[in-house]
C-alpha atoms as a PDB file:
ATOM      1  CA  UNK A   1       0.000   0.000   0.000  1.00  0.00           C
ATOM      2  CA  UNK A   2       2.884   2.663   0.968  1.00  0.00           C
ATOM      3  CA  UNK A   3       3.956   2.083  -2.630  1.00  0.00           C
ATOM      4  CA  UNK A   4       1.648   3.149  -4.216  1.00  0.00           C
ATOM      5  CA  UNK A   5       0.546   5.499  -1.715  1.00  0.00           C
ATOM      6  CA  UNK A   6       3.839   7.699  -2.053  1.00  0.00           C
ATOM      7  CA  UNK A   7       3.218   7.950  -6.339  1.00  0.00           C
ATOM      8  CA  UNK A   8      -0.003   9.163  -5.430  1.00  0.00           C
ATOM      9  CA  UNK A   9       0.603  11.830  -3.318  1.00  0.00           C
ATOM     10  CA  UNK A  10       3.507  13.075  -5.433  1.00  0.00           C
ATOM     11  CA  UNK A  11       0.680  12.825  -8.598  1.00  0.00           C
ATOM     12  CA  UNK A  12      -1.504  15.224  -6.061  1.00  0.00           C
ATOM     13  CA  UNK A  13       1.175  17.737  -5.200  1.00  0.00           C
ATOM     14  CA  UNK A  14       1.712  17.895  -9.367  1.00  0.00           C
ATOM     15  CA  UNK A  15      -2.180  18.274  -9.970  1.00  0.00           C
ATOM     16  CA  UNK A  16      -2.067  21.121  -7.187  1.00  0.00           C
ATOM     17  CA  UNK A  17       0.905  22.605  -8.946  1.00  0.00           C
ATOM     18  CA  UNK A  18      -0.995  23.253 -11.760  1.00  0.00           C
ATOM     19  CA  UNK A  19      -1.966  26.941  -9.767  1.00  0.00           C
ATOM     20  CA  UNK A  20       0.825  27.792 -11.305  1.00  0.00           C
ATOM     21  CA  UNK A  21       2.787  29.962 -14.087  1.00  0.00           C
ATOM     22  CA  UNK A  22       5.554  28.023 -16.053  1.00  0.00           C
ATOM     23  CA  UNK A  23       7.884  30.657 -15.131  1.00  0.00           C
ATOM     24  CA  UNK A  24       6.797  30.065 -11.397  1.00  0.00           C
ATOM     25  CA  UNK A  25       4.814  33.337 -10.535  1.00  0.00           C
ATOM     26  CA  UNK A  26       1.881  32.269  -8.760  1.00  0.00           C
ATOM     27  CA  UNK A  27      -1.829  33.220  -8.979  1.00  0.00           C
ATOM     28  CA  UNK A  28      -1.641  35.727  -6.472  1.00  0.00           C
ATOM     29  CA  UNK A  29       0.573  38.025  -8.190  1.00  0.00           C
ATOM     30  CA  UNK A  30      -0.971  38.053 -10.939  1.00  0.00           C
ATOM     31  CA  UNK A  31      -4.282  39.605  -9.475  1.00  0.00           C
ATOM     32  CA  UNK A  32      -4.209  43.120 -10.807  1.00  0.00           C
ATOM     33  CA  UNK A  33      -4.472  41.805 -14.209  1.00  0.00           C
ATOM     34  CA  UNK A  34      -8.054  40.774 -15.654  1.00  0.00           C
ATOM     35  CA  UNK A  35      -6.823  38.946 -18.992  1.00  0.00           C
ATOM     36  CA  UNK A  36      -4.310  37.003 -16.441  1.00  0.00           C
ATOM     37  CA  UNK A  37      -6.898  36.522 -13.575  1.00  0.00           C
ATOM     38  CA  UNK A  38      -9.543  35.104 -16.414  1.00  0.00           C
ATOM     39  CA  UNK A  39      -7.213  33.378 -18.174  1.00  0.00           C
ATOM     40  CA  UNK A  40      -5.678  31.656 -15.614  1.00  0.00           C
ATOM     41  CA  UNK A  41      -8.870  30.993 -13.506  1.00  0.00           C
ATOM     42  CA  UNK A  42     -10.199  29.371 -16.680  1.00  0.00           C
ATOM     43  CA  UNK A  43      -7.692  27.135 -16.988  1.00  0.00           C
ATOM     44  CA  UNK A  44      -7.527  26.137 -12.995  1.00  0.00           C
ATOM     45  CA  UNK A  45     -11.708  25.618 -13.520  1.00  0.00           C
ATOM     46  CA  UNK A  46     -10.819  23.549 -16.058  1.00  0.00           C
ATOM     47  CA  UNK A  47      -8.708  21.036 -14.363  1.00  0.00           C
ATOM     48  CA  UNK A  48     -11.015  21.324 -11.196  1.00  0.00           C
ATOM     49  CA  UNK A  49     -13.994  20.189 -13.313  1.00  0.00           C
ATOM     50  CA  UNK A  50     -12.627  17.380 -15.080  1.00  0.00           C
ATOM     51  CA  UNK A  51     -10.975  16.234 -11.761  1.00  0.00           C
ATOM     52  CA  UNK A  52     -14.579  16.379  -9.871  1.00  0.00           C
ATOM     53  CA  UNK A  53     -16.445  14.835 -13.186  1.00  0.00           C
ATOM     54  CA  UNK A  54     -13.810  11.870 -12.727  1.00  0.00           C
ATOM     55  CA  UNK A  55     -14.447  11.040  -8.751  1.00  0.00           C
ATOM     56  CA  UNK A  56     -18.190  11.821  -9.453  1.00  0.00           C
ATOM     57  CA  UNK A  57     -17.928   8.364 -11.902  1.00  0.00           C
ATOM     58  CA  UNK A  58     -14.864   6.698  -9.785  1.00  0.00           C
ATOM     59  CA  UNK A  59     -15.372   7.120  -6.385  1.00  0.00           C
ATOM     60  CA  UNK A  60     -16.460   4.359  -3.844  1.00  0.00           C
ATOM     61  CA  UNK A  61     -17.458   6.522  -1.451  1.00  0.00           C
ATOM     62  CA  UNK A  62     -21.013   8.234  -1.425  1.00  0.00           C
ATOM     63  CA  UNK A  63     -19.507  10.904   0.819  1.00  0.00           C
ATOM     64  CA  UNK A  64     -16.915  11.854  -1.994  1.00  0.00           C
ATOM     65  CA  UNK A  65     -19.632  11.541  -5.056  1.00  0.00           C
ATOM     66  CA  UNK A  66     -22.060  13.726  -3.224  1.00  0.00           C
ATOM     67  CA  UNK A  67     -19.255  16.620  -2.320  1.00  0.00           C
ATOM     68  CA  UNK A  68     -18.164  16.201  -6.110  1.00  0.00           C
ATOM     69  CA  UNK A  69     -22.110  16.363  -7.285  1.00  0.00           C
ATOM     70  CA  UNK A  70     -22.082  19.534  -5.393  1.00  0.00           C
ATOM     71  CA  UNK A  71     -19.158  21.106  -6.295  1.00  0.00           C
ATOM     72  CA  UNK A  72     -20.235  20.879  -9.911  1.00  0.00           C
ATOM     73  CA  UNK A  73     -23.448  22.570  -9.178  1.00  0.00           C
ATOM     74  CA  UNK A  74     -21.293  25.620  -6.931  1.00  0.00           C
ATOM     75  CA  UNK A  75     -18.783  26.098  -9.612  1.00  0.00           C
ATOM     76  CA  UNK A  76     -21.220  26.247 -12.717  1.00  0.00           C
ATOM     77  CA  UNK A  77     -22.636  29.651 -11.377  1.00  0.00           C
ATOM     78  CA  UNK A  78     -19.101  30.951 -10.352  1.00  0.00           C
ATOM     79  CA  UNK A  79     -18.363  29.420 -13.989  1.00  0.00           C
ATOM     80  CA  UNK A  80     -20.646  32.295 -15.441  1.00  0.00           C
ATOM     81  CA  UNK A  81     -19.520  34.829 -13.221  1.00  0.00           C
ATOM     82  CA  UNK A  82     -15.758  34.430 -15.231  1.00  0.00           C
ATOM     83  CA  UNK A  83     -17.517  34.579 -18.290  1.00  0.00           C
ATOM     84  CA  UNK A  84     -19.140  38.002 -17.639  1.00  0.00           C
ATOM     85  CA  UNK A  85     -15.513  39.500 -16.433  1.00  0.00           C
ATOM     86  CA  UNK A  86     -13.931  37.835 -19.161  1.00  0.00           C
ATOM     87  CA  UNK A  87     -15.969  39.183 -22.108  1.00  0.00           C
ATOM     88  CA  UNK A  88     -15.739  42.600 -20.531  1.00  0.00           C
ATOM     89  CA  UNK A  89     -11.787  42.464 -20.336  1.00  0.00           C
ATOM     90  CA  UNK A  90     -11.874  41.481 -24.125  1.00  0.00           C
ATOM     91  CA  UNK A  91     -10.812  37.760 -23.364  1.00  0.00           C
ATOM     92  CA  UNK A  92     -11.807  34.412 -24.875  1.00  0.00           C
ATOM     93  CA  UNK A  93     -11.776  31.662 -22.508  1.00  0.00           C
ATOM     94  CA  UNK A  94     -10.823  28.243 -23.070  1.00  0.00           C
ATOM     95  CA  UNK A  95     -12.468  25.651 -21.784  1.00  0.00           C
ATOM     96  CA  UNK A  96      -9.797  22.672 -22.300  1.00  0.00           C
ATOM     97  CA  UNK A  97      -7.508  21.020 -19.414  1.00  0.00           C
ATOM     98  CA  UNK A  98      -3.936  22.446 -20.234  1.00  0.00           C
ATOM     99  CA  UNK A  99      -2.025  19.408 -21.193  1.00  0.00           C
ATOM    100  CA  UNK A 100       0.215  18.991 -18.183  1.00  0.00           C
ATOM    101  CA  UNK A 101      -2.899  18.720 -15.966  1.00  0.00           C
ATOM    102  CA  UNK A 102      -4.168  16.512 -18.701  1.00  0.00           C
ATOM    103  CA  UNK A 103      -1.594  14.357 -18.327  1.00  0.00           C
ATOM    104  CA  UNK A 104      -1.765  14.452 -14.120  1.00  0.00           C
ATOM    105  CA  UNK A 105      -5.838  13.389 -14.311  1.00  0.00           C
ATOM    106  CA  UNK A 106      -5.362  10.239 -16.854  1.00  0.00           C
ATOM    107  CA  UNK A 107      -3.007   9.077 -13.845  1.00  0.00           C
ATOM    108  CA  UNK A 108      -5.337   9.976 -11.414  1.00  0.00           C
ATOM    109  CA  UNK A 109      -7.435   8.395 -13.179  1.00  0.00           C
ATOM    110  CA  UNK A 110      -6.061   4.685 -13.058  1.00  0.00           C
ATOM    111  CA  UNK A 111      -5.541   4.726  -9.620  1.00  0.00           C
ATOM    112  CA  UNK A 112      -7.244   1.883  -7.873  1.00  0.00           C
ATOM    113  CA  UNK A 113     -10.543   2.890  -6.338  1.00  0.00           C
ATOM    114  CA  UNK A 114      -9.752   2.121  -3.492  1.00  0.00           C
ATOM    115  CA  UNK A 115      -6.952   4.397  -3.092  1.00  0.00           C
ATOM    116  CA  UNK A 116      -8.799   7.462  -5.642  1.00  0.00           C
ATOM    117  CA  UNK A 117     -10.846   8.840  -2.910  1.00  0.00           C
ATOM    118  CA  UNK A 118      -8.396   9.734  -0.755  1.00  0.00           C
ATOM    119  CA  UNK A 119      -6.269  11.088  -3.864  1.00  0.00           C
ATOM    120  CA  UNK A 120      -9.132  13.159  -5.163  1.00  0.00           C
ATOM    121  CA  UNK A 121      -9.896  14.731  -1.803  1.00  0.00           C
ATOM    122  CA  UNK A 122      -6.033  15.460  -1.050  1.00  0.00           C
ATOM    123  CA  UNK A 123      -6.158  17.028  -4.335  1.00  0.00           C
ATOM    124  CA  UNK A 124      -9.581  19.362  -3.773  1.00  0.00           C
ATOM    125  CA  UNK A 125      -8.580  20.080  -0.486  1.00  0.00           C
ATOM    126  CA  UNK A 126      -5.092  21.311  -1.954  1.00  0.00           C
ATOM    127  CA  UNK A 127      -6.742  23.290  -5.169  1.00  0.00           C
ATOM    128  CA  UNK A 128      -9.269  24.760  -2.976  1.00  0.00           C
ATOM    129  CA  UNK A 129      -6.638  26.321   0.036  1.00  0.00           C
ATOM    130  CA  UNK A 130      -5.116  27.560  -3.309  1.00  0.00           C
ATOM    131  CA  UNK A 131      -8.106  28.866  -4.286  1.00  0.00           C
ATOM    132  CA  UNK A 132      -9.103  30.980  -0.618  1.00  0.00           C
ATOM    133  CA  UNK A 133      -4.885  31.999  -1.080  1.00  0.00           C
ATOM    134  CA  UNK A 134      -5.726  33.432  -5.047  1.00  0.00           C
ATOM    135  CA  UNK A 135      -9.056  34.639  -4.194  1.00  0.00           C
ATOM    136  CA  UNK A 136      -8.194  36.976  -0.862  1.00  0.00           C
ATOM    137  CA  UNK A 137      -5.329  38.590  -3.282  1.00  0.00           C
ATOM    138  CA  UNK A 138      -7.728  38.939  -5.982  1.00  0.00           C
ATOM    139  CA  UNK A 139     -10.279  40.671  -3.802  1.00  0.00           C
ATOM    140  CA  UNK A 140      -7.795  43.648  -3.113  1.00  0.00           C
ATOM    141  CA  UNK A 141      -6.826  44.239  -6.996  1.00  0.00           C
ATOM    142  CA  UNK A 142      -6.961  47.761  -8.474  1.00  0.00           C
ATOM    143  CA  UNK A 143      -8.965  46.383 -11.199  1.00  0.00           C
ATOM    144  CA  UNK A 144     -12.693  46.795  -9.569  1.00  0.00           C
ATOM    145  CA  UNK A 145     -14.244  43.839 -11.975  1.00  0.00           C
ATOM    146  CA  UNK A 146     -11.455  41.238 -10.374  1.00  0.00           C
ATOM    147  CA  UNK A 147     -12.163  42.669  -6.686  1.00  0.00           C
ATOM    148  CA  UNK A 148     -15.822  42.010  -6.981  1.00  0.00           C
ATOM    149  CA  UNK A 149     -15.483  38.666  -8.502  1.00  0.00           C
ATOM    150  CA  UNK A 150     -13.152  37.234  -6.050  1.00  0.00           C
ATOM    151  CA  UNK A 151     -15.682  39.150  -3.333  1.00  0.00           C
ATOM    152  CA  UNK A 152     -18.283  37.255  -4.931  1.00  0.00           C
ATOM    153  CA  UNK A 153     -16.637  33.861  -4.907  1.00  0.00           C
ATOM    154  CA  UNK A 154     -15.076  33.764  -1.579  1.00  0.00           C
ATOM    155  CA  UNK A 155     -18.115  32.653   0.443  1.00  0.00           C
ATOM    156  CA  UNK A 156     -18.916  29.767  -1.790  1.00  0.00           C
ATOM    157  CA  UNK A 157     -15.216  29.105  -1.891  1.00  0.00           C
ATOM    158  CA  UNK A 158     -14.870  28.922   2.305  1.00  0.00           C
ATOM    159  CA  UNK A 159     -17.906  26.599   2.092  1.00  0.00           C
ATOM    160  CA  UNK A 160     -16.581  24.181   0.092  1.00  0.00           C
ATOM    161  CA  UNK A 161     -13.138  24.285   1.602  1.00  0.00           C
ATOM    162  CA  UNK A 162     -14.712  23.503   4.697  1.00  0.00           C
ATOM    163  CA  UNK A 163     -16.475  21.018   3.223  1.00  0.00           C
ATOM    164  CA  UNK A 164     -14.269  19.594   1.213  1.00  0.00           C
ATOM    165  CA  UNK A 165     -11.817  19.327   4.165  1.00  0.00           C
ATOM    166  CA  UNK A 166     -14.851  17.485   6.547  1.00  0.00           C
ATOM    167  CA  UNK A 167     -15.199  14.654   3.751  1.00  0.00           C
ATOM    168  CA  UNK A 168     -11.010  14.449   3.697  1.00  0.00           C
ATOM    169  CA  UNK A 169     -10.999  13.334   6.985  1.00  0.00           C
ATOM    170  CA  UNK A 170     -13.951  10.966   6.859  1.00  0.00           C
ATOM    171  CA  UNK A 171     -12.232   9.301   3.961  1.00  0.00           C
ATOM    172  CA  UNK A 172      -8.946   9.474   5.772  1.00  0.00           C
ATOM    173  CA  UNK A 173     -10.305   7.506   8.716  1.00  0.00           C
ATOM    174  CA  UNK A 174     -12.607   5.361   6.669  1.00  0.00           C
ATOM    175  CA  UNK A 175     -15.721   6.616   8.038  1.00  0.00           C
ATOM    176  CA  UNK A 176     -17.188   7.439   5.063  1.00  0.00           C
ATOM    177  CA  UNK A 177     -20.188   5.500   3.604  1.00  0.00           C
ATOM    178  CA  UNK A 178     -19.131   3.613   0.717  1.00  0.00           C
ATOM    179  CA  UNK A 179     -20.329   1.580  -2.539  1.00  0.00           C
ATOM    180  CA  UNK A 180     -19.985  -1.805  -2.599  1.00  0.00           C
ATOM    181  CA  UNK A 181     -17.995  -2.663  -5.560  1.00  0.00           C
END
């Protein structure tokens, strides 16, 4: 089990990683632009919602497939709210999972089930601290349209944190109801 425990959690840390500019500068400092807050959010949404679409046909647990049901449903509206500040900075976004990521979920995606719960969870859990992190920097950007979207998002964002954190440890300690397989 530790083996492949320890090539999943380094698979998480490189999903989470995907927050990330090539050149290292991270979603916070990039804030006080709207074309790079869009863009970038898009692309993080991106590799969010294919992540929860996989766990909500993979996962054993009912726990983890409800939380991922939800988190669909949360991010769909937030998911319009980009749109609107995205047309009105002038910016097209793209809907695709960059490729790295791409890469990251297809070996999420053959973990065994039982060990893709806990995976997917680590990997929320990370993505969504990122998230609060991004979001609190966004919310004091010059640029008013960025302020008020991050203002918007951050209650929905501390929910599921919270949420997604609650379900982490009732997979972690196996308390979570599960699917017989």
């Amino acid at each position: 089990m530790t083996k492949l425990l320890l090539p999943a959690l380094a698979l998480l840390a490189s999903v989470a990683g995907c927050a990330q500019f090539h050149n290292g500068t991270t979603r916070a400092s990039s804030m006080t632009d709207p074309v790079n807050f869009t863009t970038q959010t898009a692309a993080e949404r991106a590799t969010e919602e294919a992540l929860t679409r996989l766990a909500v046909q993979r996962a054993k647990s009912d726990d983890v497939k409800l939380f991922a049901a939800r988190l669909l449903a949360d991010d769909q509206a937030n998911d319009r709210l980009l749109q609107t500040l995205a047309s009105q900075a002038g910016v097209t976004l793209s809907t695709e999972v960059p490729a790295a990521a791409q890469a990251k979920l297809e070996e999420l995606a053959r973990l065994p089930h039982s060990e893709f719960d806990r995976a997917y969870m680590d990997a929320i859990v990370s993505a969504k601290r990122d998230d609060l992190h991004s979001m609190e920097a966004a919310q004091r950007a010059p640029a008013t349209a960025v302020a008020q979207f991050a203002r918007n998002s951050l209650p929905t964002l501390r929910t599921d944190l919270v949420q997604a954190e609650t379900v982490n440890v009732l997979v972690g300690a196996g308390l979570s109801a599960t699917q017989d397989d």
